[in-house]
Protein backbone atom coordinates (compact mmCIF):
# COMPACT_ATOMS: atom_id res chain seq x y z
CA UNK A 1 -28.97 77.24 205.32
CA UNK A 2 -25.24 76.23 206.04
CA UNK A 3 -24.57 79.76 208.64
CA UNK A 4 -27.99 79.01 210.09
CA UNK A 5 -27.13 75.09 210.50
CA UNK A 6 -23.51 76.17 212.01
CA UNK A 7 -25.35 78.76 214.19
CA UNK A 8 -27.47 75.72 215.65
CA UNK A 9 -24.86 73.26 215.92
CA UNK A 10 -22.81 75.98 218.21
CA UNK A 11 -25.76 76.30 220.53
CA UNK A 12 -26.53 72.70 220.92
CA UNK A 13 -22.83 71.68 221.53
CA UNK A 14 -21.92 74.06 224.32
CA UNK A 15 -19.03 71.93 225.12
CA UNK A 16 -17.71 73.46 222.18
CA UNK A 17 -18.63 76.79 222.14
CA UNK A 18 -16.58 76.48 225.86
CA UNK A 19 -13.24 75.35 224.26
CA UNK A 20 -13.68 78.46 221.64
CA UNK A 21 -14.28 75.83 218.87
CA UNK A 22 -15.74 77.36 215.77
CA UNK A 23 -19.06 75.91 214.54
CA UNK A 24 -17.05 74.93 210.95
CA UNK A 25 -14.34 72.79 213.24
CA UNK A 26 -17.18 71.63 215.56
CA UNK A 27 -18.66 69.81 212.26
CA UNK A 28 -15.91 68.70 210.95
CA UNK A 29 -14.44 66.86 214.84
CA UNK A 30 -18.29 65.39 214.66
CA UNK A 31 -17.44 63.99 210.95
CA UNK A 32 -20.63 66.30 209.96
CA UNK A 33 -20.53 66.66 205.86
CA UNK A 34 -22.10 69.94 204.57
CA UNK A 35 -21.53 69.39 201.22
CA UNK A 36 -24.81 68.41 200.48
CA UNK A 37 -26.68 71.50 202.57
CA UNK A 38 -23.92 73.65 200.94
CA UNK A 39 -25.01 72.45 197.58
CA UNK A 40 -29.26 72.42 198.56
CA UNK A 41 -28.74 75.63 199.54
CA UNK A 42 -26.85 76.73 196.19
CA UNK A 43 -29.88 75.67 193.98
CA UNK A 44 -32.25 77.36 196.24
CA UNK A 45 -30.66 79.88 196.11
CA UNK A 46 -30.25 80.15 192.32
CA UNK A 47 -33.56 78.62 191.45
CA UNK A 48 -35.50 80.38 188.79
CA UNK A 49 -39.33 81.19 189.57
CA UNK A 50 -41.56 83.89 191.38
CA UNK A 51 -43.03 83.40 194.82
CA UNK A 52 -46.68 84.62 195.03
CA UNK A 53 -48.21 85.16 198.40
CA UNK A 54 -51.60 86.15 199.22
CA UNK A 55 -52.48 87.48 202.36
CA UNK A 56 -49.43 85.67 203.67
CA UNK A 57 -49.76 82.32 201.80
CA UNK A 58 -47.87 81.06 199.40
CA UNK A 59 -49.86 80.41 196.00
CA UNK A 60 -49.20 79.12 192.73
CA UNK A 61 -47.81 80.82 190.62
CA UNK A 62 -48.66 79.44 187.29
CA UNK A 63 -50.10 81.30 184.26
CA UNK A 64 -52.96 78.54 183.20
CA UNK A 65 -52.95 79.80 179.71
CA UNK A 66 -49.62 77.92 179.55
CA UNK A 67 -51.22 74.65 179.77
CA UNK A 68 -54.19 75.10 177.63
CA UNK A 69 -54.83 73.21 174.48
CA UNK A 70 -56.68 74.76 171.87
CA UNK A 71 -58.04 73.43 168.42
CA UNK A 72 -56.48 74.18 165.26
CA UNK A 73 -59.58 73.69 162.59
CA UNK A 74 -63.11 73.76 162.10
CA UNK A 75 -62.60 69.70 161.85
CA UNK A 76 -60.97 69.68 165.60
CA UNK A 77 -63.97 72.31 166.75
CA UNK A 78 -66.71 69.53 165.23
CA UNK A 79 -64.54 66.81 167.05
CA UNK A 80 -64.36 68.73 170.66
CA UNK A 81 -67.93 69.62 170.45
CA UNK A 82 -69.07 65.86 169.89
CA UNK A 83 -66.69 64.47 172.27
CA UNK A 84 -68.36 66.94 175.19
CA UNK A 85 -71.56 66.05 174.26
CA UNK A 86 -70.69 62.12 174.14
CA UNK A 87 -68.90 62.69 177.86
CA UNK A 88 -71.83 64.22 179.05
CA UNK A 89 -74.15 61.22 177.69
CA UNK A 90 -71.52 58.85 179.34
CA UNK A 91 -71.75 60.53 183.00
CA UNK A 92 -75.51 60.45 182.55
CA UNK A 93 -75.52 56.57 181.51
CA UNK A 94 -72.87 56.16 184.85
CA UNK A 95 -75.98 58.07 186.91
CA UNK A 96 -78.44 54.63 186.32
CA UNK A 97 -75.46 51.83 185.25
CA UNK A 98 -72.21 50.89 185.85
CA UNK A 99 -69.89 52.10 183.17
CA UNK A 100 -66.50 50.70 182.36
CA UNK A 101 -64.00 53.11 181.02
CA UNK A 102 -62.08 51.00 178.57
CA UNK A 103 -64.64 49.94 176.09
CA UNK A 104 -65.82 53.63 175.92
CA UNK A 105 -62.17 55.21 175.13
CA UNK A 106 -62.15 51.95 172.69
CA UNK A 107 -65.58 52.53 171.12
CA UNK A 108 -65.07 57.04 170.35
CA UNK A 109 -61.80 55.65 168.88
CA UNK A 110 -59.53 57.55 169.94
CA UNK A 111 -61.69 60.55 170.40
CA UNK A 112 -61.89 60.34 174.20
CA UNK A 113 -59.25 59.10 176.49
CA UNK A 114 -59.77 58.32 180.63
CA UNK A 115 -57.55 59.78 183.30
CA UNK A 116 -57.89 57.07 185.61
CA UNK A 117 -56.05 59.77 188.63
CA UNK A 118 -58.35 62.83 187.93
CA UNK A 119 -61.61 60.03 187.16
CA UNK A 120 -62.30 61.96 184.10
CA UNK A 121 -63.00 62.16 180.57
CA UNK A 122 -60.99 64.18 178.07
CA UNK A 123 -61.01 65.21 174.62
CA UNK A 124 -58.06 63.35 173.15
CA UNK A 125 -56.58 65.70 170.17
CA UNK A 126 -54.99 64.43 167.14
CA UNK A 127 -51.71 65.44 166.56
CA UNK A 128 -51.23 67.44 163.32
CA UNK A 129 -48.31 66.63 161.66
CA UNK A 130 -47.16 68.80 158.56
CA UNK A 131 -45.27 67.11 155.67
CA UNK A 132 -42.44 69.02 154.05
């Protein structure tokens, strides 16, 4: 980033470039700080993660199994199924009235919550804490 920024300001100021002025010099008479492009370009540079591209396009690179939530008991697998079929019932009932989302995260107590961004549902799963 910095040699390629240096490279740019040399061609832009010819004036410069004339007088045999070295890109480095040229930013520093112009009162141009790096520092901050030297240090963007250190964490770029040193940043940990994979680049996938498809076909030429970047894409995500994130293993989804990372992210999912799975039940820990029979209790949790009774809770998940009910709260599907209760979401379902509740999309159905928004088909024919007007549903608000409070009252229903408020009524499964606790066993539903709303994501107000996504405009979902979602099985809210107790936390399991173990004593000792």
């Amino acid at each position: 980033m910095v040699p390629y920024f240096l490279d740019k300001l040399g061609k832009e100021k010819k004036e410069f470039a004339q007088l045999k002025i070295r890109p480095e010099k040229v930013a520093d008479l112009l009162d141009i700080d790096i520092t901050e492009l030297s240090r963007l370009e250190h964490l770029y540079n040193n940043a940990k993660g994979l680049i996938k591209f498809e076909n030429g396009v970047v894409k995500e690179n994130v293993d989804i199994e990372d992210y999912k939530s799975y039940t820990e008991n029979e209790e949790q697998n009774k809770e998940l199924s009910c709260a599907k079929k209760f979401i379902e019932g509740v999309k159905e009932l928004a088909k024919v009235r007007q549903v608000y989302h409070t009252p229903i995260t408020q009524v499964s107590r606790g066993l539903l919550n709303y994501d107000i961004y996504t405009n979902e549902y979602f099985y809210n799963k107790p936390v399991v804490r173990q004593v000792g």
